[in-house]
Protein backbone atom coordinates (compact mmCIF):
# COMPACT_ATOMS: atom_id res chain seq x y z
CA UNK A 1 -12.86 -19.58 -9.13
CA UNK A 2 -9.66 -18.42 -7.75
CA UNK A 3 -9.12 -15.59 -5.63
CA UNK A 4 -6.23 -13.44 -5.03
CA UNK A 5 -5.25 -10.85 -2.04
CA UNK A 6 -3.38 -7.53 -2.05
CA UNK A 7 -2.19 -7.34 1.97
CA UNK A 8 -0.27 -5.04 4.17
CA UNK A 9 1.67 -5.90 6.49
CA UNK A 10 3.29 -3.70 9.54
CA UNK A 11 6.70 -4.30 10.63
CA UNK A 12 8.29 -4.52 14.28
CA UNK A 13 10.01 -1.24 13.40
CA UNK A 14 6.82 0.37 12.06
CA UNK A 15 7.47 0.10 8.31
CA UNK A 16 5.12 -1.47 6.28
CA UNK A 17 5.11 -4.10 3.37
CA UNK A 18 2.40 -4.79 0.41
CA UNK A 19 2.27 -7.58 -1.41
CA UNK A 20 0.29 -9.78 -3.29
CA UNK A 21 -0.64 -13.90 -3.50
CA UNK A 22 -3.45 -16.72 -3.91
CA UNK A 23 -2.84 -18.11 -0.48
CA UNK A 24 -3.08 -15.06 2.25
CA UNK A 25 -2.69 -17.55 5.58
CA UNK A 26 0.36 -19.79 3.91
CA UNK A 27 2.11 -16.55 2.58
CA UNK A 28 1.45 -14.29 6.00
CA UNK A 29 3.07 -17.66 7.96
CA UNK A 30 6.85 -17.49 5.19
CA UNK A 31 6.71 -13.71 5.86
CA UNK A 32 6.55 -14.25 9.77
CA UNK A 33 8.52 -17.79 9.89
CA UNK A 34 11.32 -15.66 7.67
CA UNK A 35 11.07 -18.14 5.20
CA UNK A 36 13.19 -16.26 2.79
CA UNK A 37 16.33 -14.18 4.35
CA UNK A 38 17.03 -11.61 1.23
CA UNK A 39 12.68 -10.86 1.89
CA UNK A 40 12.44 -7.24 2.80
CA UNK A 41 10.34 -8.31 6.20
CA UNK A 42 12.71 -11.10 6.80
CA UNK A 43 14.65 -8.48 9.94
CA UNK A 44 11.61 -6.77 10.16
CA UNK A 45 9.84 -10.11 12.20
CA UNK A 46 7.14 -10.08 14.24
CA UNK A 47 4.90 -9.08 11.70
CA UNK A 48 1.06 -8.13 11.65
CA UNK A 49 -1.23 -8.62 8.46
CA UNK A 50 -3.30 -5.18 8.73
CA UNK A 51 -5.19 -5.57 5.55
CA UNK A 52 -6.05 -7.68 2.74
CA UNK A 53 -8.57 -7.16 -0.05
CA UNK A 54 -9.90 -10.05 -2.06
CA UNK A 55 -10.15 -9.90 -6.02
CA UNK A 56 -11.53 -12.47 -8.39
CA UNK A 57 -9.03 -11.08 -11.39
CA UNK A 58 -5.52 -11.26 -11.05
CA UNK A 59 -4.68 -8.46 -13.50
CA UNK A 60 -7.11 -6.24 -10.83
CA UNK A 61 -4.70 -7.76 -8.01
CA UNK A 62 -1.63 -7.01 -9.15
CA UNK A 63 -2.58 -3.31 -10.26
CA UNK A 64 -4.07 -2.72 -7.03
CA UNK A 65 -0.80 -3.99 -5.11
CA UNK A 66 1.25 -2.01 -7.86
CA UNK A 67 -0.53 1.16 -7.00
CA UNK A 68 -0.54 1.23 -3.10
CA UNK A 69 2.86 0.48 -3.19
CA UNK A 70 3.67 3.63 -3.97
CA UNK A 71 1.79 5.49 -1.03
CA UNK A 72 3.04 6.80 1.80
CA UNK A 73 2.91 4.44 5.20
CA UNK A 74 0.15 7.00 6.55
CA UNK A 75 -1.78 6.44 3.52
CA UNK A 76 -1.68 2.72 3.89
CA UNK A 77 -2.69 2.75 7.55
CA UNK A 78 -5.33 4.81 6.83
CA UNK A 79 -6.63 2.24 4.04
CA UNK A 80 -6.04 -0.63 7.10
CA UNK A 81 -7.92 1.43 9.59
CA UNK A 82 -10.80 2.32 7.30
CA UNK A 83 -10.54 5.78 7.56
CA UNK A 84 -11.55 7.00 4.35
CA UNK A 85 -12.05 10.45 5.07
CA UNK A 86 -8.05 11.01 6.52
CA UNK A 87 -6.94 8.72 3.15
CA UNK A 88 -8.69 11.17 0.53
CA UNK A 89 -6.75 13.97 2.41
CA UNK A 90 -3.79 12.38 2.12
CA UNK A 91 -4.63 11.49 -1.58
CA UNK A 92 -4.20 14.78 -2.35
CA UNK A 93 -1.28 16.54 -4.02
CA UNK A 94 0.46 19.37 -1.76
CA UNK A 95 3.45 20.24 -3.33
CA UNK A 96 4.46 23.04 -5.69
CA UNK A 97 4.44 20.94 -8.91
CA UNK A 98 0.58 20.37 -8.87
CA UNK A 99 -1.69 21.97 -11.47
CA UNK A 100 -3.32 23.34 -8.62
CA UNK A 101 -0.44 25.55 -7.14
CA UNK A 102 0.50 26.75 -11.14
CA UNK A 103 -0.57 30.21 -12.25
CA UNK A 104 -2.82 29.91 -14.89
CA UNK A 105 -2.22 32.06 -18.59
CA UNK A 106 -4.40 35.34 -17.72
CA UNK A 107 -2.37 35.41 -14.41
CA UNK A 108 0.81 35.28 -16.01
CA UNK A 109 2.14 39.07 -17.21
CA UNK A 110 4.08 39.58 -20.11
């Protein structure tokens, strides 16, 4: 069966990379050998693998990475930490545009 991992990775600057592959150790040792210079963590080097998460389905895999690509760092070092408590709060929508923060019909006046 094959396996694939979704990782993060934290930067020397503090910035953080996700990605995705079938081979965690060989891919973790391009990223920190700077195997490809246009790579995002290529100026970014030393590197640390924070997290990884093992799937059995690819199309799982690459929706996963897809989706916690989009968080915030905190939110990803959160997931790496296993603090699930601190990543539901910062799940959660703050800003104006949220259903939550709309008025609803009876509280709008005509």
């Amino acid at each position: 069966m094959k396996v694939y991992y979704v990782y993060i990775l934290i930067c020397s600057d503090g910035l953080t990379y996700t990605g995705f592959t079938n081979n965690i150790s060989r891919r973790f040792e391009e990223h920190q050998n700077g195997k490809n210079k246009t790579c995002f963590t290529y100026k970014r080097r030393p590197l640390k693998l924070i997290f990884h998460q093992e799937f059995n389905d690819v199309h799982q895999a690459i929706n996963f990475e897809k989706r916690i690509k989009k968080w915030s760092s905190k939110k990803k070092l959160a997931l790496a930490k296993g603090e699930y408590d601190l990543l539901k709060i910062l799940a959660e929508c703050r800003n104006a545009t949220h259903s939550h923060f709309k008025p609803k019909d009876e509280d709008v006046s005509s």
